[in-house]
Every structure is written in C-alpha cells, then in structure tokens.
N, C-alpha and C. Protein backbone atom coordinates (compact mmCIF):
# COMPACT_ATOMS: atom_id res chain seq x y z
N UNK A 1 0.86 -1.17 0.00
CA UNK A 1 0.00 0.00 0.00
C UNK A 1 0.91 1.24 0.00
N UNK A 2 0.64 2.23 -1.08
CA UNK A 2 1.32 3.12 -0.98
C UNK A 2 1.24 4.35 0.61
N UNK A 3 2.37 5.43 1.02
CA UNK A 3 2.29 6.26 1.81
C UNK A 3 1.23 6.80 1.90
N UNK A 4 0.71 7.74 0.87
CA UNK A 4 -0.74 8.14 0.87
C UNK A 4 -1.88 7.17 1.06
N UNK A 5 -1.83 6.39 0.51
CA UNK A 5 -3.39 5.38 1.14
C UNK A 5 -3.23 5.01 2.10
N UNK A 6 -1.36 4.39 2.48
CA UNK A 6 -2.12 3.83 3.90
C UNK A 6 -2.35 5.22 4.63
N UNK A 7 -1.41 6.28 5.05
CA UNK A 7 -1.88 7.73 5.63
C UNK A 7 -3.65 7.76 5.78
N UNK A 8 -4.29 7.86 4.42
CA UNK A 8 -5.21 8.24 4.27
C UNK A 8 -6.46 7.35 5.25
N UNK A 9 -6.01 5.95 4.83
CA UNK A 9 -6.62 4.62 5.73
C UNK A 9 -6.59 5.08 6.93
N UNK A 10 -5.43 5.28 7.71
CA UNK A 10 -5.18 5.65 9.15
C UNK A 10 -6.11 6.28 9.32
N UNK A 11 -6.12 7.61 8.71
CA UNK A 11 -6.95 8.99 9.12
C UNK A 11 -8.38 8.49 9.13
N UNK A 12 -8.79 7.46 8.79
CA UNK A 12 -10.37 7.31 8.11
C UNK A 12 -10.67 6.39 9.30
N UNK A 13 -9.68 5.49 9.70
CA UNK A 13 -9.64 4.26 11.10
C UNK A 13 -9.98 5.23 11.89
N UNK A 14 -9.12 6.12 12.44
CA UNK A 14 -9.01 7.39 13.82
C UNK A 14 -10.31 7.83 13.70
N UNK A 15 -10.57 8.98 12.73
CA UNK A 15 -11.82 9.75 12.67
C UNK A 15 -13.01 8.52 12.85
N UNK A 16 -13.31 7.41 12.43
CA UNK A 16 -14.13 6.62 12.52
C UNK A 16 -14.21 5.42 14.04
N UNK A 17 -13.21 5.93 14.79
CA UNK A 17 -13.15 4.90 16.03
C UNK A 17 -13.68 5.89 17.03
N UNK A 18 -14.49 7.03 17.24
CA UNK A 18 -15.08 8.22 17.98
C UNK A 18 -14.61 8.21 19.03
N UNK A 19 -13.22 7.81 19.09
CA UNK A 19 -12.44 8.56 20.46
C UNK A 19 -12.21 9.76 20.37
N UNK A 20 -12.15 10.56 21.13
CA UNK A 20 -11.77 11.85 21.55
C UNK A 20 -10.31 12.15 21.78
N UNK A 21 -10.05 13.18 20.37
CA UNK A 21 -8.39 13.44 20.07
C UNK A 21 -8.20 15.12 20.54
N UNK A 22 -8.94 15.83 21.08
CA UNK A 22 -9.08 17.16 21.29
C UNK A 22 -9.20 17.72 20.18
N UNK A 23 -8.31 18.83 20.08
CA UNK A 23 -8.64 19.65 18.64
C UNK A 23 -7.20 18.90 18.07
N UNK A 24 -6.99 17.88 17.75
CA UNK A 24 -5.90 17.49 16.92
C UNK A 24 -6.96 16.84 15.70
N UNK A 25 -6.78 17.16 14.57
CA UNK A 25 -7.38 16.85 13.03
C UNK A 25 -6.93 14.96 13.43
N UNK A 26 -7.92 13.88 12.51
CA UNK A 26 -7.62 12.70 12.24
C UNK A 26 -6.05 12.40 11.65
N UNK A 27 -6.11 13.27 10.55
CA UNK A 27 -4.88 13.67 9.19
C UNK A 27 -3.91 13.50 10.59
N UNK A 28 -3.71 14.52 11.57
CA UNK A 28 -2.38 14.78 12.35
C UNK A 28 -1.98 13.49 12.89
N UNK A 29 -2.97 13.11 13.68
CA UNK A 29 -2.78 11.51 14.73
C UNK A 29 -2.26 10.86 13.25
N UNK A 30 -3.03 10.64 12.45
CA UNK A 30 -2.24 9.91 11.34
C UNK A 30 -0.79 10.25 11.06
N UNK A 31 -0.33 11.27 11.12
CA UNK A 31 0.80 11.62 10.07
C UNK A 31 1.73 10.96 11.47
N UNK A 32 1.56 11.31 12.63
CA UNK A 32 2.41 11.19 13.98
C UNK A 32 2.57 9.64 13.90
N UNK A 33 1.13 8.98 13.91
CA UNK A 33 1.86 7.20 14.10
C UNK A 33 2.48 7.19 12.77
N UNK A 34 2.29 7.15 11.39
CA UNK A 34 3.09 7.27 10.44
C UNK A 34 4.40 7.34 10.65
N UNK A 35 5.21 8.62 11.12
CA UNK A 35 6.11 8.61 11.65
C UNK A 35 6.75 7.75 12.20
N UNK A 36 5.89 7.42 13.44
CA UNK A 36 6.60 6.74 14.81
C UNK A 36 6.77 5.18 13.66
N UNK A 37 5.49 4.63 13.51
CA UNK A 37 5.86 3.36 12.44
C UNK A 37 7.18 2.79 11.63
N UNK A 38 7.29 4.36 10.98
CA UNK A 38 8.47 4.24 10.13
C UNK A 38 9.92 4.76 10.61
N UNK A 39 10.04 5.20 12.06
CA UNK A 39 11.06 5.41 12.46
C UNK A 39 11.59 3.47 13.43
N UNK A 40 10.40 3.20 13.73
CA UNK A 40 10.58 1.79 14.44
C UNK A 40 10.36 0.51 13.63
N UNK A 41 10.31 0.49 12.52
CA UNK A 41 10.05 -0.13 11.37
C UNK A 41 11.90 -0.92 11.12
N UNK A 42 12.58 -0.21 11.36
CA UNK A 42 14.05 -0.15 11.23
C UNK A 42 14.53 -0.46 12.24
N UNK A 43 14.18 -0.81 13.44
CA UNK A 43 14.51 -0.60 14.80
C UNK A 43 14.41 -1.48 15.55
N UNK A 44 13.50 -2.33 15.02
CA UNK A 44 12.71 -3.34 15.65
C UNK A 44 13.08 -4.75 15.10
N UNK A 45 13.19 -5.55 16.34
CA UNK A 45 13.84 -6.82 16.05
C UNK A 45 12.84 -7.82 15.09
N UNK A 46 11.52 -7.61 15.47
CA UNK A 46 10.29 -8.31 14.37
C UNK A 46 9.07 -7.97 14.61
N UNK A 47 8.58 -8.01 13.62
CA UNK A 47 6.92 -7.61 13.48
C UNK A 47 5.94 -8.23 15.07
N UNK A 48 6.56 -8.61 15.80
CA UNK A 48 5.35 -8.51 17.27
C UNK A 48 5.81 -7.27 17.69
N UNK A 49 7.19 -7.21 17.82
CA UNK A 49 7.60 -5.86 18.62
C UNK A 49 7.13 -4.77 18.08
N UNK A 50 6.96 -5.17 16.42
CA UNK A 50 6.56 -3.57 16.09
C UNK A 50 5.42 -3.40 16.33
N UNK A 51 4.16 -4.08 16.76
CA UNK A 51 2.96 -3.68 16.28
C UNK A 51 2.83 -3.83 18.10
N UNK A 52 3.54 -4.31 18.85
CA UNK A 52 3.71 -3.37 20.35
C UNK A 52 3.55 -2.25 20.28
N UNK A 53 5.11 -1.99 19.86
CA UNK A 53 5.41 -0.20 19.73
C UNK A 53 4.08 0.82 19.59
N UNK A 54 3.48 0.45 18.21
CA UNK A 54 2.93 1.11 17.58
C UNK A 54 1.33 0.89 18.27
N UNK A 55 1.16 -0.19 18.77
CA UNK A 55 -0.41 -0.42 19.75
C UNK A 55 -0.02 1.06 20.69
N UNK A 56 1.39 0.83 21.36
CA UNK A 56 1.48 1.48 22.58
C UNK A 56 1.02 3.07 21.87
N UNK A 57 1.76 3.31 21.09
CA UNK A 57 1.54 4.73 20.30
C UNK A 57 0.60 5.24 20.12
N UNK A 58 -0.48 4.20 19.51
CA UNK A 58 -1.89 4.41 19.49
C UNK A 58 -2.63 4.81 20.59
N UNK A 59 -2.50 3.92 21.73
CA UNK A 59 -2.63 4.33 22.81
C UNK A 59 -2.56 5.58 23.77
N UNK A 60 -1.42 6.26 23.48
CA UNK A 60 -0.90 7.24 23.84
C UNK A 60 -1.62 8.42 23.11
N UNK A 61 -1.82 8.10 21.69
CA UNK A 61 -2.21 9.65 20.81
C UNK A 61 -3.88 9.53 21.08
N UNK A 62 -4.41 8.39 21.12
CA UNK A 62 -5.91 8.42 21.66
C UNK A 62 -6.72 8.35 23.05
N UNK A 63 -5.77 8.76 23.88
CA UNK A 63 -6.14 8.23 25.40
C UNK A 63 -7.38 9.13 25.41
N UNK A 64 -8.61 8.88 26.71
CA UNK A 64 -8.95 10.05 26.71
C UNK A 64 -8.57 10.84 27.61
C-alpha cells in the first residue's frame, strides 16, 4: 500500500473509532503514528515488537 493510502486509511480508522483526540485533526494523529511506524520499522527486532510499539503509540495519541 502506498504512503498516501495507507496515511489516508489511518486517518479514516481514527476519525471513525469516535475517540476523543481534542482539537488534533484525524490527518495529524495519522501523520504522527506514520512517523513513529516508520522510524521503528528499522529498529525493531520483528513484526510482534513492532505492532507493540505502535499499539502502545496508538494508545498514547488516543487516550482520553
């Protein structure tokens, strides 16, 4: 999946899971795990750890 779709996917998951992000846009929480994904993507010993990381991340950008 290209950068833009999956981006776009993200943003459409977030805005559609009606947690409460304050005034942060869907697009932003997207672009931020994006980031974090692809900085730990490289980093990470294998795909459980990454999708740790990135649960935890989720976690963090959607708490309420």
């Amino acid at each position: 999946m290209p950068r833009d779709a999956f981006h776009d996917a993200l943003a459409e998951a977030i805005a559609a899971s009606g947690r409460p992000a304050g005034n942060v846009a869907s697009g932003q929480i997207a672009e931020v795990l994006a980031a974090a994904g692809e900085g730990w993507k490289h980093r990470v010993a294998d795909r459980p750890e990454f999708v740790d990381k990135l649960a935890l991340a989720v976690g963090v950008v959607l708490r309420p």
